[in-house]
Protein backbone atom coordinates (compact mmCIF):
# COMPACT_ATOMS: atom_id res chain seq x y z
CA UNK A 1 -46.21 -57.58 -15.72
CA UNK A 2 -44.09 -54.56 -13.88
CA UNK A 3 -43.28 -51.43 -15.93
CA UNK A 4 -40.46 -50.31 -15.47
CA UNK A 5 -41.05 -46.72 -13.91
CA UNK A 6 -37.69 -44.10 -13.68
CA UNK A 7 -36.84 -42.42 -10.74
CA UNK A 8 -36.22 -38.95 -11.88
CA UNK A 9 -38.40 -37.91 -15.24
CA UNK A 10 -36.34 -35.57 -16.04
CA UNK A 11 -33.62 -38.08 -16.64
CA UNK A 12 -35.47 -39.81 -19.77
CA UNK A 13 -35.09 -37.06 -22.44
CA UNK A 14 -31.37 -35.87 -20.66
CA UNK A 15 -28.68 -35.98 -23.93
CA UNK A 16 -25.75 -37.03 -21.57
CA UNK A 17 -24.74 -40.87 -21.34
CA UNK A 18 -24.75 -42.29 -18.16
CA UNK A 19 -21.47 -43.53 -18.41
CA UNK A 20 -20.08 -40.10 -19.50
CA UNK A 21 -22.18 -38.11 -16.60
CA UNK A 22 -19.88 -41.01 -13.96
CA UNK A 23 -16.73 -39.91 -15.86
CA UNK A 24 -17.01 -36.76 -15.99
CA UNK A 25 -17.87 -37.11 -11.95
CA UNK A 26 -14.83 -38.99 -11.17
CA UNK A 27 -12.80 -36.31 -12.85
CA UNK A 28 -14.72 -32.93 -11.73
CA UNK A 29 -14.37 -34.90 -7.97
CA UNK A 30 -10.85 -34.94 -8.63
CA UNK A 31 -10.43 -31.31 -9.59
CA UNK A 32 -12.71 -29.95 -6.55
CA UNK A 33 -10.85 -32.12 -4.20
CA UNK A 34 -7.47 -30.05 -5.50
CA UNK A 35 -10.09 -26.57 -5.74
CA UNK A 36 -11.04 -27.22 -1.56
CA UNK A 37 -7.43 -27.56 -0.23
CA UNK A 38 -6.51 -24.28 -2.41
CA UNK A 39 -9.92 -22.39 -1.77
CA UNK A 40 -9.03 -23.16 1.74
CA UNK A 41 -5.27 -21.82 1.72
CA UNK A 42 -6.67 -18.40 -0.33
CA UNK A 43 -9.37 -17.57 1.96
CA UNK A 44 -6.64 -17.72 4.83
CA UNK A 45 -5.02 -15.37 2.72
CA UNK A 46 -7.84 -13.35 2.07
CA UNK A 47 -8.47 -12.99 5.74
CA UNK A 48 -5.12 -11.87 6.89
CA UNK A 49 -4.41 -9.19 3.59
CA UNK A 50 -8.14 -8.35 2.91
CA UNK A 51 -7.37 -9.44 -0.79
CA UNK A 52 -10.06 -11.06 -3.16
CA UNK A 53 -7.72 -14.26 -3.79
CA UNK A 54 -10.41 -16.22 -3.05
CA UNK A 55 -12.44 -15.49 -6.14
CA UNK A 56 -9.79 -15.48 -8.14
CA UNK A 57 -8.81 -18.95 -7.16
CA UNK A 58 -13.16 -20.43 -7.52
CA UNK A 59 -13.00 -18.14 -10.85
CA UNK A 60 -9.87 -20.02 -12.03
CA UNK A 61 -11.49 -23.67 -10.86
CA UNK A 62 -14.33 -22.56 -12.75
CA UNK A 63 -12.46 -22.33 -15.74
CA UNK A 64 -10.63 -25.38 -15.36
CA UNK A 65 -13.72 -27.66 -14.62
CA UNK A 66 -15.36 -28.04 -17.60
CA UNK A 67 -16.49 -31.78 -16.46
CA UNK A 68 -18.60 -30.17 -13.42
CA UNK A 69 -22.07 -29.90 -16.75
CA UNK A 70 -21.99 -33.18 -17.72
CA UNK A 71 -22.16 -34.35 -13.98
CA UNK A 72 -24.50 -32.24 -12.34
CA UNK A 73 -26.45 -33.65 -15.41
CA UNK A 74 -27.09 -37.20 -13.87
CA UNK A 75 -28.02 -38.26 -10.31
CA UNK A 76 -24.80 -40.95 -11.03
CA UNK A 77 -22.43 -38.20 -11.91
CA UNK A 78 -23.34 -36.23 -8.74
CA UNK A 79 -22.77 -38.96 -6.66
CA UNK A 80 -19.91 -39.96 -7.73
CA UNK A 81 -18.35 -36.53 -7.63
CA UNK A 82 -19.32 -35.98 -4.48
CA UNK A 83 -18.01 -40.14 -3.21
CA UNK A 84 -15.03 -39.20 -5.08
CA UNK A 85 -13.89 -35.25 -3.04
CA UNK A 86 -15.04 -37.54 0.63
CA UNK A 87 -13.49 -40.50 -0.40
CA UNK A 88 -10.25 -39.49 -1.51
CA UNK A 89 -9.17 -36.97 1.34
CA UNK A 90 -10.88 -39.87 3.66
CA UNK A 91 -8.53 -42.54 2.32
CA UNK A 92 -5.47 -40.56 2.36
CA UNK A 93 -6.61 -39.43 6.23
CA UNK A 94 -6.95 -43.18 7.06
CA UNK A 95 -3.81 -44.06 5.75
CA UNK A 96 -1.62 -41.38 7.43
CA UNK A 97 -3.53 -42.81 10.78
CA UNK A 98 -3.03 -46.14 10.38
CA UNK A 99 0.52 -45.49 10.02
CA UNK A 100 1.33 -43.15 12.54
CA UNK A 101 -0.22 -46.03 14.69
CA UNK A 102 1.84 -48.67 13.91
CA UNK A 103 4.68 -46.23 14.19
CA UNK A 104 3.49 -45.85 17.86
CA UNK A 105 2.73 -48.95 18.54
CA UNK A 106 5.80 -49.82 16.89
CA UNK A 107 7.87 -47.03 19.48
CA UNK A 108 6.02 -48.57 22.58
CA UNK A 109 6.96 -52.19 21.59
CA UNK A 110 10.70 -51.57 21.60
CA UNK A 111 10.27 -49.00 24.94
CA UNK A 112 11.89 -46.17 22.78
CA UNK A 113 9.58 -43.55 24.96
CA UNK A 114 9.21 -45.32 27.03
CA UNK A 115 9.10 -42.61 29.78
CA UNK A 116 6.61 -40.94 27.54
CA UNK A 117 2.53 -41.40 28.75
């Protein structure tokens, strides 16, 4: 008969549920998807004034993320934190596309620039 083998040994003796280690990656996700767009605006800052916003702003995520252990802790939780900063910014890029298309296509259809190529 098969034994069931693990993938990761390290997993068997880990204290953190599976289920909590996905939740907590779903919400850490969340909060680094929020901590990229901001990181990004304060190291634009950082660049032009030659301040140390930047830190400040990964110091204050830090803080704030107190979901980030208990996901790291389980291949699950990583992956979903990870699914969850592409995915979101992904989604929200494919639905600003989509409808900027159909506006276009929407513009051509009715020849309102129309002397636009």
């Amino acid at each position: 008969m098969a034994k069931f083998v693990p993938l990761i040994p390290a997993e068997e003796n880990n204290p953190t549920n599976l289920f909590v280690s996905i939740g907590a990656g779903l919400v850490s996700g969340l909060i680094k998807t929020v901590e990229g767009v901001v990181s990004l605006g304060a190291e634009l800052v950082d660049l032009g004034a030659d301040s140390n916003t930047a830190g400040k702003v990964e110091q204050f995520f830090d803080d704030v993320n107190i979901f980030e252990d208990e996901a790291q802790d389980r291949v699950a939780g990583r992956l979903v934190e990870v699914f969850t900063q592409i995915g979101l910014p992904a989604g929200a890029g494919a639905k600003l596309a989509t409808k900027m298309a159909s506006k276009a296509i929407k513009a051509k259809k009715t020849g309102k620039y129309a002397n636009l190529k």
